[in-house]
Protein backbone atom coordinates (compact mmCIF):
# COMPACT_ATOMS: atom_id res chain seq x y z
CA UNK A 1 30.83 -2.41 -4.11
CA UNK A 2 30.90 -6.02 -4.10
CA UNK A 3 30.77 -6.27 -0.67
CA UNK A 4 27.00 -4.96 -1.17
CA UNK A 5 26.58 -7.16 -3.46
CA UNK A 6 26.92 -10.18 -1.51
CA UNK A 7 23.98 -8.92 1.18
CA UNK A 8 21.14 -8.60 -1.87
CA UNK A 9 20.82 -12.39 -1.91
CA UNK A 10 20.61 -12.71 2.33
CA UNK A 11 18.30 -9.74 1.90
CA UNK A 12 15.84 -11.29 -0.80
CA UNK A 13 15.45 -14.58 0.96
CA UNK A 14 14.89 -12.91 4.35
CA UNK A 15 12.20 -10.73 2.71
CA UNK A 16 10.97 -13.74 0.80
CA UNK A 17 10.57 -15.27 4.14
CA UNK A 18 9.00 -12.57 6.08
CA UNK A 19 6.31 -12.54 3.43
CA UNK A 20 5.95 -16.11 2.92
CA UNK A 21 4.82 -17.11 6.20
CA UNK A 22 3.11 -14.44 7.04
CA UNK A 23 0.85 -14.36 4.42
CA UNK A 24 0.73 -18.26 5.01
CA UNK A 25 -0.61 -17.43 8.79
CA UNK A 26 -3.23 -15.28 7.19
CA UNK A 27 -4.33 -17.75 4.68
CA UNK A 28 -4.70 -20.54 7.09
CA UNK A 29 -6.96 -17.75 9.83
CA UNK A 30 -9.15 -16.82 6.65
CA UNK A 31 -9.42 -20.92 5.96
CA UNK A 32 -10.55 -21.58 9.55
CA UNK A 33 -12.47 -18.46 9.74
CA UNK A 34 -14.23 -19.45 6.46
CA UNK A 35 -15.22 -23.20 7.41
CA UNK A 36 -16.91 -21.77 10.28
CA UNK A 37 -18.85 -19.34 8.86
CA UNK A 38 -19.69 -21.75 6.14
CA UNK A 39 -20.88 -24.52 9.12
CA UNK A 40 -23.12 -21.59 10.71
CA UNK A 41 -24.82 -20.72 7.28
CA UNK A 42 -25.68 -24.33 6.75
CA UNK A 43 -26.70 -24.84 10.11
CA UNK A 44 -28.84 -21.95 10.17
CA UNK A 45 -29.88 -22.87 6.60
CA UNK A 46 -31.25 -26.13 7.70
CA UNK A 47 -32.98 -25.12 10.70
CA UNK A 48 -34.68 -22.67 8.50
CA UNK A 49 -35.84 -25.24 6.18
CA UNK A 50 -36.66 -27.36 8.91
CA UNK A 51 -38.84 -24.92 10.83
CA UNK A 52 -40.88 -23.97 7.83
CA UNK A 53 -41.72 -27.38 6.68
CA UNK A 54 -43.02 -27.53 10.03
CA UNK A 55 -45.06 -24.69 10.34
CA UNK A 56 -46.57 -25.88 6.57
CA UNK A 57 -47.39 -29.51 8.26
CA UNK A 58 -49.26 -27.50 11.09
CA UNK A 59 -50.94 -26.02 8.76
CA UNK A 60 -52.43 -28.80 6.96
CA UNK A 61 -53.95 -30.11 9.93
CA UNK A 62 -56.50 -27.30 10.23
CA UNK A 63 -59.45 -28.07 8.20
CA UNK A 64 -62.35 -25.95 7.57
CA UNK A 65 -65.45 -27.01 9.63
CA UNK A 66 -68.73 -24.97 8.89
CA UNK A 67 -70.15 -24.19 13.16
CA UNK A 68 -72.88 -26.39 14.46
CA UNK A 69 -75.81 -23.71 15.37
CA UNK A 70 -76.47 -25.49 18.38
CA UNK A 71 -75.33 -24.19 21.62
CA UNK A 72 -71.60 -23.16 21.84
CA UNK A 73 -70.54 -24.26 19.33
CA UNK A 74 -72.52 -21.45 17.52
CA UNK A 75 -69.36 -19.41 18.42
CA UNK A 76 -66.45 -21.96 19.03
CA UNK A 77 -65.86 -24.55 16.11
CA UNK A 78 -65.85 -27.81 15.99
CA UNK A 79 -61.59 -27.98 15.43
CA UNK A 80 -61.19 -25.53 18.47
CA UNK A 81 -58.66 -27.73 20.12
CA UNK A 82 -57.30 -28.15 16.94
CA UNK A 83 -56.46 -24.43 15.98
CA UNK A 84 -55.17 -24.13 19.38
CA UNK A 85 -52.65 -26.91 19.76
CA UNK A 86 -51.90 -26.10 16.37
CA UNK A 87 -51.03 -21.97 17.73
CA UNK A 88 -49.22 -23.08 21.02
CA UNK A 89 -46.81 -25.76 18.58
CA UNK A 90 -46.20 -22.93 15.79
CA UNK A 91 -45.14 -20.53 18.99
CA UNK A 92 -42.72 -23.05 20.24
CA UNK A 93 -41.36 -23.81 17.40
CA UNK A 94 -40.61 -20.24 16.89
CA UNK A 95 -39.12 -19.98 19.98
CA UNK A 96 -36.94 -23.16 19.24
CA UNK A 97 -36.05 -21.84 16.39
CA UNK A 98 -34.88 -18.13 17.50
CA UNK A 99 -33.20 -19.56 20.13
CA UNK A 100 -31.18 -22.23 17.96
CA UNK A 101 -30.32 -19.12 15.36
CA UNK A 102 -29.36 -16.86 17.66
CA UNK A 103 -26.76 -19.61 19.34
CA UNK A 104 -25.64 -20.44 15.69
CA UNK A 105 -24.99 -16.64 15.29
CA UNK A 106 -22.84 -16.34 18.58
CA UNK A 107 -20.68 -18.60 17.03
CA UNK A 108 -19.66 -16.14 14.72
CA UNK A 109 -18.50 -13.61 17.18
């Protein structure tokens, strides 16, 4: 009997071990995991608020103009070229900005 004694002690510290590091190599692969989903969120957080304030500043550039009933531009306005550069930038930027997410989400997986 004390013969089986003397092996509880080995046994405990070998368990004590086993668990030990291996819940040490989990905690340090939920650390890393965690600091890079917590980069992608704040990457995709600022490109979110950074596409939006441009869209708003895009939009403050249009200004309503009452049409000049003279000639075309009885149908087209006066801030036609306006409205339109103002279209192709806010389509651009959307593409910038789907692209840029949508790399920021591959670095997740």
């Amino acid at each position: 009997m004390a013969f089986f004694l003397l092996g509880i002690p080995w046994l405990a510290t070998a368990i004590g071990t086993f668990f030990s590091s291996t819940i040490g190599f989990f905690a340090s692969f939920v650390t890393r995991r965690l600091a890079v989903i917590s980069a992608v969120v704040a990457v995709i957080l600022s490109l979110t608020v950074g596409f939006i304030a441009a869209i708003e500043g895009l939009l403050s550039t249009i200004t309503y103009v009452t049409p000049d009933l003279s000639g075309v531009f009885a149908i087209v306005p006066g801030n036609f070229s306006t409205c339109v550069s103002v279209i192709v930038t806010a389509r651009l930027l959307k593409w910038a900005y789907g692209w840029n997410v949508s790399l920021a989400q591959m670095k997740l997986f």
